[in-house]
Each structure stands twice: as structure tokens, then as C-alpha cells.
C-alpha atoms as a PDB file:
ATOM      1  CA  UNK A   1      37.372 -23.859  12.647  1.00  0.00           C
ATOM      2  CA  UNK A   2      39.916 -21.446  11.090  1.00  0.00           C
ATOM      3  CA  UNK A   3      40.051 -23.521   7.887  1.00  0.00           C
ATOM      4  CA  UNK A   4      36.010 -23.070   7.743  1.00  0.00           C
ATOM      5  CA  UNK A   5      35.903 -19.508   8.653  1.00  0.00           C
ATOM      6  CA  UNK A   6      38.183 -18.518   5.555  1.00  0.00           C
ATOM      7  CA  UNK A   7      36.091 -20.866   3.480  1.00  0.00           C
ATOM      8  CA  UNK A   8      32.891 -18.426   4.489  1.00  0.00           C
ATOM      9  CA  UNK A   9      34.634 -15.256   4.154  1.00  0.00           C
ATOM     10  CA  UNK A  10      36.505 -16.113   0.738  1.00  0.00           C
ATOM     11  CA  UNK A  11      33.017 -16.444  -0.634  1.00  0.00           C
ATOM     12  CA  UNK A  12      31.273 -13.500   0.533  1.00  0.00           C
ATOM     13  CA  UNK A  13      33.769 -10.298  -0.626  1.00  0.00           C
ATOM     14  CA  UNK A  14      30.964  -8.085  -2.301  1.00  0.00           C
ATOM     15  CA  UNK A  15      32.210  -4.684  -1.801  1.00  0.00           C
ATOM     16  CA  UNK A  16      34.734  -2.851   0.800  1.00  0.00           C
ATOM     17  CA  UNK A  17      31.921  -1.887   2.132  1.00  0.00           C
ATOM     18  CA  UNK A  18      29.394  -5.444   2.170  1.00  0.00           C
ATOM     19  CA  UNK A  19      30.575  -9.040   2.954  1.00  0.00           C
ATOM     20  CA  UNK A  20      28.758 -11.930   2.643  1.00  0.00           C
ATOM     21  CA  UNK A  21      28.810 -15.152   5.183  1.00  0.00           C
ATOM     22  CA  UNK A  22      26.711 -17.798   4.015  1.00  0.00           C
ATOM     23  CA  UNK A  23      25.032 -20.017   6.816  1.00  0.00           C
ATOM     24  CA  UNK A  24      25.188 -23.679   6.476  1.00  0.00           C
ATOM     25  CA  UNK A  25      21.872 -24.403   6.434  1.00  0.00           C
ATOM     26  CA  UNK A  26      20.719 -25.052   2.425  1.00  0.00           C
ATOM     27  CA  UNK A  27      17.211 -26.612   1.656  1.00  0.00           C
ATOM     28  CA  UNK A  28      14.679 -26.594  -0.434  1.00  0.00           C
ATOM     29  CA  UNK A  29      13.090 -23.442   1.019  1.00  0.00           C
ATOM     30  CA  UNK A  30      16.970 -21.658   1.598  1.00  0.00           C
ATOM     31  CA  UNK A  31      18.658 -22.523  -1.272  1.00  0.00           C
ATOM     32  CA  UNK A  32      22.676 -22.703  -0.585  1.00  0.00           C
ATOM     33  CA  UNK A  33      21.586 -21.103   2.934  1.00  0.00           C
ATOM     34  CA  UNK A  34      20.591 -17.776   4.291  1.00  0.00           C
ATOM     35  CA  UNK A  35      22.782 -14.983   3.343  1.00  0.00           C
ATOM     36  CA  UNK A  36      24.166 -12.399   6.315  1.00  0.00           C
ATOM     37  CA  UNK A  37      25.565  -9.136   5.633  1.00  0.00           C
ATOM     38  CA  UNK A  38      28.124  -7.485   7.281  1.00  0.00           C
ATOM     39  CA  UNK A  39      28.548  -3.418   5.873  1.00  0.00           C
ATOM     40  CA  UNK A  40      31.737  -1.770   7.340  1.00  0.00           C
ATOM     41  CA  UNK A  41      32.289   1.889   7.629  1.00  0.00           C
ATOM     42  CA  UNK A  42      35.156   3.570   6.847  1.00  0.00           C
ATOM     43  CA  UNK A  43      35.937   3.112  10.927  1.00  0.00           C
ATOM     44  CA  UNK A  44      35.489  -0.376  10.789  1.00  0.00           C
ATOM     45  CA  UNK A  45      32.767  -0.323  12.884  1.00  0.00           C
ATOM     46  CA  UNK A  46      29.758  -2.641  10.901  1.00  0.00           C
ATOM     47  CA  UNK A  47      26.167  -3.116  10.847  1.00  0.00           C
ATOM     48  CA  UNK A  48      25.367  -6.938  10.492  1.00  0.00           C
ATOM     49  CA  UNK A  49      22.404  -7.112   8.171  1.00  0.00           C
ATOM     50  CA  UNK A  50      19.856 -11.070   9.098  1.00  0.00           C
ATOM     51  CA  UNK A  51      22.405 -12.697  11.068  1.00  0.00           C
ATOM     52  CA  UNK A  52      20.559 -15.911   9.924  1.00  0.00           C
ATOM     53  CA  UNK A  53      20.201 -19.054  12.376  1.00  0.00           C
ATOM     54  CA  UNK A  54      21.667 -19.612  15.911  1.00  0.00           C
ATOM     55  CA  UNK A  55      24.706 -22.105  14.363  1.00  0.00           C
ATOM     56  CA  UNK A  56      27.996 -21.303  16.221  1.00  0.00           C
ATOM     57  CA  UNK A  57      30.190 -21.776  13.346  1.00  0.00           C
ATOM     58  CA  UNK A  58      27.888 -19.206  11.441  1.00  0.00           C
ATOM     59  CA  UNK A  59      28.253 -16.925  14.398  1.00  0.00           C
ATOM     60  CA  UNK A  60      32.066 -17.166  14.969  1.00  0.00           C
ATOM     61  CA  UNK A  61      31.986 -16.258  10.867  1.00  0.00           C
ATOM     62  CA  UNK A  62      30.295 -13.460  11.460  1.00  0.00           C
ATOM     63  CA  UNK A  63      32.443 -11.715  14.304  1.00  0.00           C
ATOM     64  CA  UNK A  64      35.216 -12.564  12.060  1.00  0.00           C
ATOM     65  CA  UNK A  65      34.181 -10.928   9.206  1.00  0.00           C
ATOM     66  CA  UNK A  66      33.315  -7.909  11.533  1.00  0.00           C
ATOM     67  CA  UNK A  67      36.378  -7.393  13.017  1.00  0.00           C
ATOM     68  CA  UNK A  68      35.072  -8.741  16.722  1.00  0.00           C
ATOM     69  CA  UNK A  69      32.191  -8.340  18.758  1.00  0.00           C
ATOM     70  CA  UNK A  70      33.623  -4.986  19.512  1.00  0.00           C
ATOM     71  CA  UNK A  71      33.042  -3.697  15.894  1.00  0.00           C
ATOM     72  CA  UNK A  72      29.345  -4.806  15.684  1.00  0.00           C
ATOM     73  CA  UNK A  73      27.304  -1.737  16.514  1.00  0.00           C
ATOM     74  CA  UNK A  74      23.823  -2.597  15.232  1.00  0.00           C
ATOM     75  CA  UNK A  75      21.768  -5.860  14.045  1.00  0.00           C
ATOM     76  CA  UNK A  76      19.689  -5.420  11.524  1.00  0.00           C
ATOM     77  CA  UNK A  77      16.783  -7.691  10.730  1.00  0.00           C
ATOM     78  CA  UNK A  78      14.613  -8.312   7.420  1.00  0.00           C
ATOM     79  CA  UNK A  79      12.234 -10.199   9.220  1.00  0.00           C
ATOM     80  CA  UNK A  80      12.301 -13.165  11.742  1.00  0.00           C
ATOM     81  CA  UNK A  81      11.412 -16.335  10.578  1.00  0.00           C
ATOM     82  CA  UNK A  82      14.135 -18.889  11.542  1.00  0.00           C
ATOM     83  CA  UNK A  83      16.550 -18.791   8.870  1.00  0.00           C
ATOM     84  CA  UNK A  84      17.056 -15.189   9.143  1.00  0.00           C
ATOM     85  CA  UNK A  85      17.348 -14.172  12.961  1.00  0.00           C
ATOM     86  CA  UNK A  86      17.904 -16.526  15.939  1.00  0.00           C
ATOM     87  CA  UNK A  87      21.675 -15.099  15.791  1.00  0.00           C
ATOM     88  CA  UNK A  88      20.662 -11.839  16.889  1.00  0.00           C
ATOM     89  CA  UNK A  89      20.362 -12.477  20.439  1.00  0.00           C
ATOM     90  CA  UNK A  90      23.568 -14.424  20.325  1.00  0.00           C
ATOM     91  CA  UNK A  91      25.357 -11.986  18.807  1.00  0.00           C
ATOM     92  CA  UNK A  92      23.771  -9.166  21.059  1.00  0.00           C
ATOM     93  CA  UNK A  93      25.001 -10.420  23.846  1.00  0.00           C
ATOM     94  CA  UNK A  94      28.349 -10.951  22.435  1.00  0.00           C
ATOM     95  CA  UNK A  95      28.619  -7.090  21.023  1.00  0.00           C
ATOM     96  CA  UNK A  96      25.929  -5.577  23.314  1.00  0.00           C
ATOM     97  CA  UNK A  97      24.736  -3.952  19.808  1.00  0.00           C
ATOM     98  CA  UNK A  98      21.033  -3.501  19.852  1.00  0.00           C
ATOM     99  CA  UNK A  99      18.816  -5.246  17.105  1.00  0.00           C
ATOM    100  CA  UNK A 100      17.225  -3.423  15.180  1.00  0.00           C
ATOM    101  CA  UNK A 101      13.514  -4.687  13.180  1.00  0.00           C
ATOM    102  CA  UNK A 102       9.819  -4.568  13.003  1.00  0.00           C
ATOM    103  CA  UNK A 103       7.185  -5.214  15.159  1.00  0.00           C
ATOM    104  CA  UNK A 104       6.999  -9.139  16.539  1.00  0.00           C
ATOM    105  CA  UNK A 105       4.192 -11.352  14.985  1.00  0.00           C
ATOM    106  CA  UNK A 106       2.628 -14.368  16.696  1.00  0.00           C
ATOM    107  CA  UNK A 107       2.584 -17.201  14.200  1.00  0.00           C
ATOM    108  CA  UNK A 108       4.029 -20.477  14.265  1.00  0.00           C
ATOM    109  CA  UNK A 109       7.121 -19.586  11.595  1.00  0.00           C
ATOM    110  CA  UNK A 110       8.182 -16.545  13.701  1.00  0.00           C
ATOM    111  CA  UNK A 111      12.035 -17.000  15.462  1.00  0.00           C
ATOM    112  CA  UNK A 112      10.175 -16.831  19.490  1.00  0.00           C
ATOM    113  CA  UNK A 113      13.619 -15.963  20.543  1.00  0.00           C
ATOM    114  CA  UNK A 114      13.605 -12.257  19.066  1.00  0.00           C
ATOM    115  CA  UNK A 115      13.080  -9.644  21.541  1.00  0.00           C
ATOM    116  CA  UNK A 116      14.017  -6.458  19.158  1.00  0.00           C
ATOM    117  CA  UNK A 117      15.350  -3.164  21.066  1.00  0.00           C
ATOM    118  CA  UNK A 118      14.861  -0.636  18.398  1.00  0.00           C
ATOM    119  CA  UNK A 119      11.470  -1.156  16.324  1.00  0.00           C
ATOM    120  CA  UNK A 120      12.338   0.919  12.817  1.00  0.00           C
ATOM    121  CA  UNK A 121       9.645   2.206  10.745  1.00  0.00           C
ATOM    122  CA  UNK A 122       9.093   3.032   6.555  1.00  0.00           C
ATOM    123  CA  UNK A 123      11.907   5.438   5.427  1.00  0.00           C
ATOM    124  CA  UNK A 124      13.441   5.654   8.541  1.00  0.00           C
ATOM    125  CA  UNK A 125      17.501   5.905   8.085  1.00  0.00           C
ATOM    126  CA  UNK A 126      20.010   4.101   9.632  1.00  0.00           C
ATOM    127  CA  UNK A 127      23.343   5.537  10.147  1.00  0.00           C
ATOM    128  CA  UNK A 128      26.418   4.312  11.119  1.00  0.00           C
ATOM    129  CA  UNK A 129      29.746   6.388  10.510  1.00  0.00           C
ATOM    130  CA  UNK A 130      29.223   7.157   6.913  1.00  0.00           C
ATOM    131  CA  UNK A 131      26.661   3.956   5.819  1.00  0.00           C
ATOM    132  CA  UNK A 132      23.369   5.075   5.365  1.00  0.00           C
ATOM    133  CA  UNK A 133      20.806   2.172   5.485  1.00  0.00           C
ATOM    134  CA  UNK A 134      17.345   3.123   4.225  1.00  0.00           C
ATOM    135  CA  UNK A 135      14.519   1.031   5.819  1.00  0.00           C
ATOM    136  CA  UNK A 136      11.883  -0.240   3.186  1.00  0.00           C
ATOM    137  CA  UNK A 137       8.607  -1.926   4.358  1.00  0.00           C
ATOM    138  CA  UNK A 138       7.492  -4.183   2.600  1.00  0.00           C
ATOM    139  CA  UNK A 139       4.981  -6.710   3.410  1.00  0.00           C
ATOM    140  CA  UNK A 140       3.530  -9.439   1.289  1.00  0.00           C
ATOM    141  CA  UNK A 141       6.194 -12.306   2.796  1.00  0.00           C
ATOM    142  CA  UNK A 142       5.232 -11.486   6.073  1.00  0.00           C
ATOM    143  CA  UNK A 143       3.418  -8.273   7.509  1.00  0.00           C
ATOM    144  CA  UNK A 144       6.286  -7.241   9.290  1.00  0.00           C
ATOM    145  CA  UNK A 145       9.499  -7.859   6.450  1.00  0.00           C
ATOM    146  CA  UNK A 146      11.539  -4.475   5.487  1.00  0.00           C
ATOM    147  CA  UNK A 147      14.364  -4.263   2.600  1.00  0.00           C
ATOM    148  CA  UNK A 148      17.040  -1.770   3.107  1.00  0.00           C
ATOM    149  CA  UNK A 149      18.978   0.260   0.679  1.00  0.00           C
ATOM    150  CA  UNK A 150      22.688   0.954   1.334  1.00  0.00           C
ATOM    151  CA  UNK A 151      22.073   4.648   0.095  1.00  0.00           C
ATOM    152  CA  UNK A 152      26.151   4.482  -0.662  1.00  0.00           C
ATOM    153  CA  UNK A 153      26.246   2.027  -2.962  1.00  0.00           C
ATOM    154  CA  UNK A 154      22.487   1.383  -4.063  1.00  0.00           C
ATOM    155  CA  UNK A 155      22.341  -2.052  -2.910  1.00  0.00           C
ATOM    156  CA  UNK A 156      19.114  -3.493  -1.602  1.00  0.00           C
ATOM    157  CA  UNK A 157      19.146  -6.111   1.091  1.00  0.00           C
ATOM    158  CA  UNK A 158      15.849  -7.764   0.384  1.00  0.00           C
ATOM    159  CA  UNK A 159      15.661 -10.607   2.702  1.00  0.00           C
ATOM    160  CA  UNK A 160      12.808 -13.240   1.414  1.00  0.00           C
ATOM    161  CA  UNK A 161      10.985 -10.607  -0.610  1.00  0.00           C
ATOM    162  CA  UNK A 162      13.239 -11.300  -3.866  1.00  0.00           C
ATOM    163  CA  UNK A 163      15.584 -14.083  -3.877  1.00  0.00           C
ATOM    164  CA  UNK A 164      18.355 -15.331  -7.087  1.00  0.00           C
ATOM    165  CA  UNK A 165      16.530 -18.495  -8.523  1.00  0.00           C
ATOM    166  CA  UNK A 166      13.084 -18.968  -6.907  1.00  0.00           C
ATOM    167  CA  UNK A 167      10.363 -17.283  -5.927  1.00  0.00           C
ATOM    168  CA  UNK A 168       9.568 -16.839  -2.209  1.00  0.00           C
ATOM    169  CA  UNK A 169       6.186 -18.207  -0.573  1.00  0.00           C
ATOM    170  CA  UNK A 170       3.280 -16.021   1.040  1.00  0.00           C
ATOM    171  CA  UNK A 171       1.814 -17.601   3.927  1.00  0.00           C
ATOM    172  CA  UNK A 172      -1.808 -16.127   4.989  1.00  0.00           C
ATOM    173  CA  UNK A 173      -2.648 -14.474   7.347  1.00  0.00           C
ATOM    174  CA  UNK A 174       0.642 -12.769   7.869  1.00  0.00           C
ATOM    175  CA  UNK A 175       1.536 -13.202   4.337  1.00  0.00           C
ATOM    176  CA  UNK A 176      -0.349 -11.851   1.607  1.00  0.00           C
ATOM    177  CA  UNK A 177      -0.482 -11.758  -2.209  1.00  0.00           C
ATOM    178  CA  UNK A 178      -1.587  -8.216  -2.876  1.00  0.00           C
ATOM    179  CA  UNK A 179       0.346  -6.767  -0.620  1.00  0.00           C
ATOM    180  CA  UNK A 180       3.469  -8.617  -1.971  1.00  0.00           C
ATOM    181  CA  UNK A 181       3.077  -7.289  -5.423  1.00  0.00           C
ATOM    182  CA  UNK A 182       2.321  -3.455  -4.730  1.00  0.00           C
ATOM    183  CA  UNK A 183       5.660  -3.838  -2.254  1.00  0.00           C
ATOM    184  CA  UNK A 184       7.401  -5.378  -5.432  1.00  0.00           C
ATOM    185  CA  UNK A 185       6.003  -2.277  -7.130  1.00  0.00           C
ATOM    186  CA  UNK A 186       7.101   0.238  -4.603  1.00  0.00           C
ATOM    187  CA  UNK A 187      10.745  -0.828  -4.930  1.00  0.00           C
ATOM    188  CA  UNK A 188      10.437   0.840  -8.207  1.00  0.00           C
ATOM    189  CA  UNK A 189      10.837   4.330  -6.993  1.00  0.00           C
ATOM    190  CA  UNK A 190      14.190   3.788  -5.186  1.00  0.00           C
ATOM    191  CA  UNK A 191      17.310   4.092  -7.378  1.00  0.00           C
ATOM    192  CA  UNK A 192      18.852   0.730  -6.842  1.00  0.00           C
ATOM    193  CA  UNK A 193      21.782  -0.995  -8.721  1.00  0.00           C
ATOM    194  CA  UNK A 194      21.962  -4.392  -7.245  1.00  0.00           C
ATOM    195  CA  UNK A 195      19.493  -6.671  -5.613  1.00  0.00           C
ATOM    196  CA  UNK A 196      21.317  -8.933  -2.478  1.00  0.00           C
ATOM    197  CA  UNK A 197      19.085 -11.460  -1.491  1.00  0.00           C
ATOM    198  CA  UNK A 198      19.170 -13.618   1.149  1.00  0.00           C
ATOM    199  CA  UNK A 199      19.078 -16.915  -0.933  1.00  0.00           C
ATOM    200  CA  UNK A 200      20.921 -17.028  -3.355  1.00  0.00           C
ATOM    201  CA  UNK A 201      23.505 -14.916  -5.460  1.00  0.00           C
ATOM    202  CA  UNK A 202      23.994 -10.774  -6.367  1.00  0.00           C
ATOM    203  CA  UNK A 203      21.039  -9.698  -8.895  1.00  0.00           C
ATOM    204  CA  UNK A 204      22.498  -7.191 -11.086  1.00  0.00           C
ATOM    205  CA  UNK A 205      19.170  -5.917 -13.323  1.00  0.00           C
ATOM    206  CA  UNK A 206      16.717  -5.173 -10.211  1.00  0.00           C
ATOM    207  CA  UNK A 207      14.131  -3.391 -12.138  1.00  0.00           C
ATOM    208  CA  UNK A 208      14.247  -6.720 -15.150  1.00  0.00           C
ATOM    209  CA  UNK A 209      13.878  -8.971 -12.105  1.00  0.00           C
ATOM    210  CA  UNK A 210      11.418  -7.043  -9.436  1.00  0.00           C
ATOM    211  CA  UNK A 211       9.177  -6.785 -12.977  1.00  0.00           C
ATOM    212  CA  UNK A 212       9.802 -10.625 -14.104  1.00  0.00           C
ATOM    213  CA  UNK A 213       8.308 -11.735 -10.660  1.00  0.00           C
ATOM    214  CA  UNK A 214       5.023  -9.305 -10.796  1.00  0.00           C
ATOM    215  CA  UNK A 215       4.861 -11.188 -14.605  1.00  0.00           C
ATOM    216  CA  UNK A 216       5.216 -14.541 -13.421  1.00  0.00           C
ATOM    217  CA  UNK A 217       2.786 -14.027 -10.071  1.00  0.00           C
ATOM    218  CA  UNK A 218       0.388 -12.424 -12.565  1.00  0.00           C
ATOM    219  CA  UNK A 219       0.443 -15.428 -14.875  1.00  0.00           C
ATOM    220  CA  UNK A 220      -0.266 -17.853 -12.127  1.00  0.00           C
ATOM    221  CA  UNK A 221      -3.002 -15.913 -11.111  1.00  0.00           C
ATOM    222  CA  UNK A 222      -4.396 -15.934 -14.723  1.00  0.00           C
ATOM    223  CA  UNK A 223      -4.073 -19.434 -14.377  1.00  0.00           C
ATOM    224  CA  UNK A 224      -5.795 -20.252 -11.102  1.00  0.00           C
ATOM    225  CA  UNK A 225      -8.898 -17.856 -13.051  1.00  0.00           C
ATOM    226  CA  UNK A 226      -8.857 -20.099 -16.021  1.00  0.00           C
ATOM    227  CA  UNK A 227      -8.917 -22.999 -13.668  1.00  0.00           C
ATOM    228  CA  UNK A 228     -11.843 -21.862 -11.657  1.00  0.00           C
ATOM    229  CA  UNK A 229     -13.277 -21.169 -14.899  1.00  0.00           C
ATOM    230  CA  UNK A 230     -13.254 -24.503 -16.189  1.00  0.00           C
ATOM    231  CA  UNK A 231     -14.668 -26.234 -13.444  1.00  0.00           C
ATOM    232  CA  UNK A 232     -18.501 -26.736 -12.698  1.00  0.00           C
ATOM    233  CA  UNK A 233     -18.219 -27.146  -8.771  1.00  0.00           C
ATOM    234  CA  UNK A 234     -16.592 -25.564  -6.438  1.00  0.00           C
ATOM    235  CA  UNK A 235     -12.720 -26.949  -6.363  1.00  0.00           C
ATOM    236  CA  UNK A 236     -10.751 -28.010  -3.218  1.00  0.00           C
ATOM    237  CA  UNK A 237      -6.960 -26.282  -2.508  1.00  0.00           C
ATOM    238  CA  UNK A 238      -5.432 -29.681  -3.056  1.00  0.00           C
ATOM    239  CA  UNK A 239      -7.180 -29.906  -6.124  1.00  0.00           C
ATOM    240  CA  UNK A 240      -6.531 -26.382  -7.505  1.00  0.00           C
ATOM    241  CA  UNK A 241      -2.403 -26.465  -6.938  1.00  0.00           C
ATOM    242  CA  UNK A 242      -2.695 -29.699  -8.734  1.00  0.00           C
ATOM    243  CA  UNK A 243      -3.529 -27.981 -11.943  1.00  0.00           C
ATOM    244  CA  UNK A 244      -2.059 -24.563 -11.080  1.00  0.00           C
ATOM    245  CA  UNK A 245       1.171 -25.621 -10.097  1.00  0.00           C
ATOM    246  CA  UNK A 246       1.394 -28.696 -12.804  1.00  0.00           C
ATOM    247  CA  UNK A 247       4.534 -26.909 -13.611  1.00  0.00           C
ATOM    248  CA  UNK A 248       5.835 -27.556 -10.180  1.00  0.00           C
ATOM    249  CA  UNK A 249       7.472 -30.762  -8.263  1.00  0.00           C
ATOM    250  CA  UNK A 250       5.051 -32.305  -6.649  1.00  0.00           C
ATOM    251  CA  UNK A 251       7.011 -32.512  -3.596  1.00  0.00           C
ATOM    252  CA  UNK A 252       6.502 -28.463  -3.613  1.00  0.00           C
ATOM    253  CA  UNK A 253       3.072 -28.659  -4.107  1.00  0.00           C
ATOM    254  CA  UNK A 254       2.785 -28.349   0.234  1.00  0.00           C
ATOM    255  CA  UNK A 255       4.298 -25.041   0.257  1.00  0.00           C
ATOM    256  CA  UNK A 256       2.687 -23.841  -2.882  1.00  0.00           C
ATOM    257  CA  UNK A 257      -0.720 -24.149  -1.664  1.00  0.00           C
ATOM    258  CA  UNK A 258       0.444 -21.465   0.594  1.00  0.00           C
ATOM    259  CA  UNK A 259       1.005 -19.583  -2.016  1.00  0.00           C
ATOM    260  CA  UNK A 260      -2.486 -20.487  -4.029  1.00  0.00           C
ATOM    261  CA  UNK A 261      -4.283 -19.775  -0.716  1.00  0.00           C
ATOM    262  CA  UNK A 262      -2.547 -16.484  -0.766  1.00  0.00           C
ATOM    263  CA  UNK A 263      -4.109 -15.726  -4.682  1.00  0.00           C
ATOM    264  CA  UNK A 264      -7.634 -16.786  -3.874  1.00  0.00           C
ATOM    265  CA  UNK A 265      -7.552 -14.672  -0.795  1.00  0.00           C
ATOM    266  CA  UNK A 266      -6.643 -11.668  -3.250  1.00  0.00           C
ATOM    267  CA  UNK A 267      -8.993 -12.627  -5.844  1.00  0.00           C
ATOM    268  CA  UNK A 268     -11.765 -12.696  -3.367  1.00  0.00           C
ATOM    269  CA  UNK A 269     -10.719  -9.690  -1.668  1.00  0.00           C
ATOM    270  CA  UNK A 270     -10.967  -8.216  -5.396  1.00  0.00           C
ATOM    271  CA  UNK A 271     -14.483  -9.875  -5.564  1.00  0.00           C
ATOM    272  CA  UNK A 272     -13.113 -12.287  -8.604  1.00  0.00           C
ATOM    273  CA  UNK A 273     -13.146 -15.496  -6.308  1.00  0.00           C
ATOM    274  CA  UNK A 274     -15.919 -16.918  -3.426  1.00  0.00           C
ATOM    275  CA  UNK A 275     -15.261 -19.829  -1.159  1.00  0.00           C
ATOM    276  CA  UNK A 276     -17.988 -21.916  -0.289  1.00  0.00           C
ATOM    277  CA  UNK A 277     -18.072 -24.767   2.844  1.00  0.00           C
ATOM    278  CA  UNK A 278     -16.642 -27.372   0.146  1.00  0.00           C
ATOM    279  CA  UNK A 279     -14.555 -24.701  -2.232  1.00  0.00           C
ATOM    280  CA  UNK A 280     -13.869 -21.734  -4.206  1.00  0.00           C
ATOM    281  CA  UNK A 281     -15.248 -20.961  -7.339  1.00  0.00           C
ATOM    282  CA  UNK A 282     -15.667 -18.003  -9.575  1.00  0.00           C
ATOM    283  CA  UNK A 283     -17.459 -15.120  -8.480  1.00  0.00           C
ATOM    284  CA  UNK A 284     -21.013 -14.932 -10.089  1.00  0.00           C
END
């Protein structure tokens, strides 16, 4: 276990203030795995930023990158589908910190086992010794995701709302597409310097990258448009990401008609799209 822990925390020095412990759980949908945050004050005492999945390895990592269950005073969660908190309630018991998130939402990807003790709210700050943690909401994953901004060092935690190498899916009805891009948007008016995601590696030009993902969302919804366009009837989902997501392995294509749904929900919400009992087609 020691040999394993060092492994962890050799990977995941980011700052004196942010550490990194990758959880062993990579996938298609997670990358390398989901990426905790510990921040440490200049006390030692540290904020523990998506604890990720209920693995005890992951979880021993953790309290030994903080110091001990002693020196975890808060858990802090982007969201809570299963990659990103089961270990909360683990690790609250173990540090009696509370947890800190949004609101609970009943869908079939939410982590059950989350029972938050602090819900925090758009702009709130969280402080701990001299870390200040701004809390961003910003829906479009999921209704209820936040970023946060380490106000010291202008780093943005940004859970599945950005991530280094992919680009995250929206889900409907808790997900949604227009949403997603005015939070992308929003991010625009806080001075960050880094992106930390939680696939995937650092992201060092955040404005480049928060404005190359409204691009490339925009130009798949251009597609979709020119392939409602070209089609006389009314066209299916499965037929749509066929065409729209040509680009795409086909192995994806189940977790990109998420996605899809998510743009023709906007576009018809925009009154640019209509569904009908056997598809959607163009507005008329």
C-alpha cells in the first residue's frame, strides 16, 4: 500500500498549495481517472476538492496527501455523479469535516450515497486559513455542478464542465446544452490562470480552451441544422448522431446521442427544431 500511495502522490504535486491524487478508475468516460484535490493552508489544515469514488486505496491516498483525517476540514464537491463523490461520506466520517455542494438531484447517474451538510450557493466564498475558494455555478453538465476558483492562485477546479482531451456529455433533463455554453461563457469574467479538470491534465490557456469548446459545440450544432436540412422527413436520434457524429467512434455514438438530444432540445427551445411522434425536423 505504501509503495502505491507514493506512486499517487508523486504524480499529483501541482502547487504548495494543490495536490493531485488520481483515482484508479480510467474509462472511456474518465479518462486516466477522476482527479481529487487536496489545497493546504499555510496551517496544514486542507480542503479536499471531488474526493472521487468510494475505492479504499484512493481514500487512504487522500488522507495521506492531507496530512490525516485530522487535517481535512471541509469536502468540497463539483457535483455527484459517481466518479466524483461516493468518498465524501467515507472520508466524513473519517475527519468529521462536513461536505460541502449543491442541492441533490434525483436521476439515475446521481452518487445516492451523498447526504451534503452545507448546501453552497453562486459566489459564495469558502475560507479556510488563508485559501479562499470561490464557488461558481455552473450548470449545463448537470443542474446542480459548481467550479471553484482558488482566489490565491487563480486556479479553477472545474469538475466535468471542462476536461484536458475530450469534451464532457450533457444528459437531459438535468443536463442541458444552452445552459452549458452561457456557463462556459460566464467563466469569462473571472481572472483565471489555469484550468484543473477532473479528467485529465493542468490546462494552462483557459480563455483559448473555454472558447475552443463554445467553437466546437457551435459547429456540431451547425451540423445537426444542415442535417435536418437535408432531409425530407422527420429523422430519428439514432439516425441523426449517425451523420452528426460521423466524426466519432461508433462505440461513442450511445453517449453522444445524449449529447445530440441535448442540441435539439436547445434548438427547439430556440424555435429552430420541432419533434414530431416519429422525429425532429426543421422548424417551418
Amino acid at each position: 500500500m505504501a509503495q502505491w500511495r507514493r506512486l499517487f502522490l508523486w504524480q499529483g504535486n501541482m502547487s504548495e498549495r494543490i495536490q493531485r491524487v488520481t483515482a484508479p478508475n480510467p474509462g472511456i468516460m474518465t479518462g486516466n481517472g477522476t482527479n481529487s484535490y487536496v489545497l493546504k493552508a499555510a496551517n496544514g489544515d486542507c480542503m479536499i476538492v471531488d474526493p472521487g469514488p468510494d475505492h479504499a486505496g484512493h481514500i487512504d491516498a487522500l488522507l495521506a496527501a492531507a496530512g490525516g483525517p485530522q487535517r481535512i476540514r471541509r469536502i468540497v464537491l463539483t457535483h455527484m455523479h459517481p466518479d466524483h463523490s461516493p468518498a465524501a461520506m467515507p472520508l466524513a466520517r473519517l475527519s468529521a469535516a462536513p461536505v460541502c455542494a449543491a442541492w441533490p438531484l434525483d436521476d439515475e447517474f446521481q452518487d445516492k450515497s451523498c447526504r451534503p451538510d452545507q448546501l453552497i450557493r453562486h459566489g459564495q466564498m469558502l475560507t479556510l486559513g488563508d485559501l479562499r475558494l470561490r464557488c461558481v455555478h455552473t450548470p449545463g453538465h448537470v443542474d446542480n455542478h459548481f467550479c471553484f476558483l482558488l482566489e490565491n492562485e487563480g486556479v479553477l477546479f472545474t469538475g466535468d464542465h471542462l476536461m484536458q482531451g475530450s469534451t464532457v456529455v450533457i444528459i437531459p433533463p438535468h443536463g442541458n446544452m444552452k445552459k452549458y455554453l452561457a456557463s462556459l461563457a460566464l467563466l469569462k469574467d473571472y481572472a483565471i490562470k489555469r484550468l484543473a479538470p477532473g479528467h485529465g491534465e493542468w490546462i494552462d490557456q483557459p480563455l483559448q480552451e473555454i472558447d475552443r469548446i463554445i467553437r466546437h459545440r457551435l459547429a456540431r450544432e451547425d451540423k445537426l441544422l444542415a442535417c435536418l436540412a437535408g432531409m425530407s422527413q422527420p429523422a430519428t436520434l439514432e439516425a441523426l448522431v449517425l451523420s452528426v457524429y460521423d466524426d466519432v467512434d461508433p462505440a461513442l455514438h450511445a453517449m453522444a446521442s445524449l449529447s445530440l438530444l441535448a442540441h435539439l432540445l436547445k434548438l427547439e427551445e430556440e424555435r429552430r427544431a420541432e419533434r414530431h411522434h416519429d422525429g425532429w425536423r426543421l422548424k417551418s
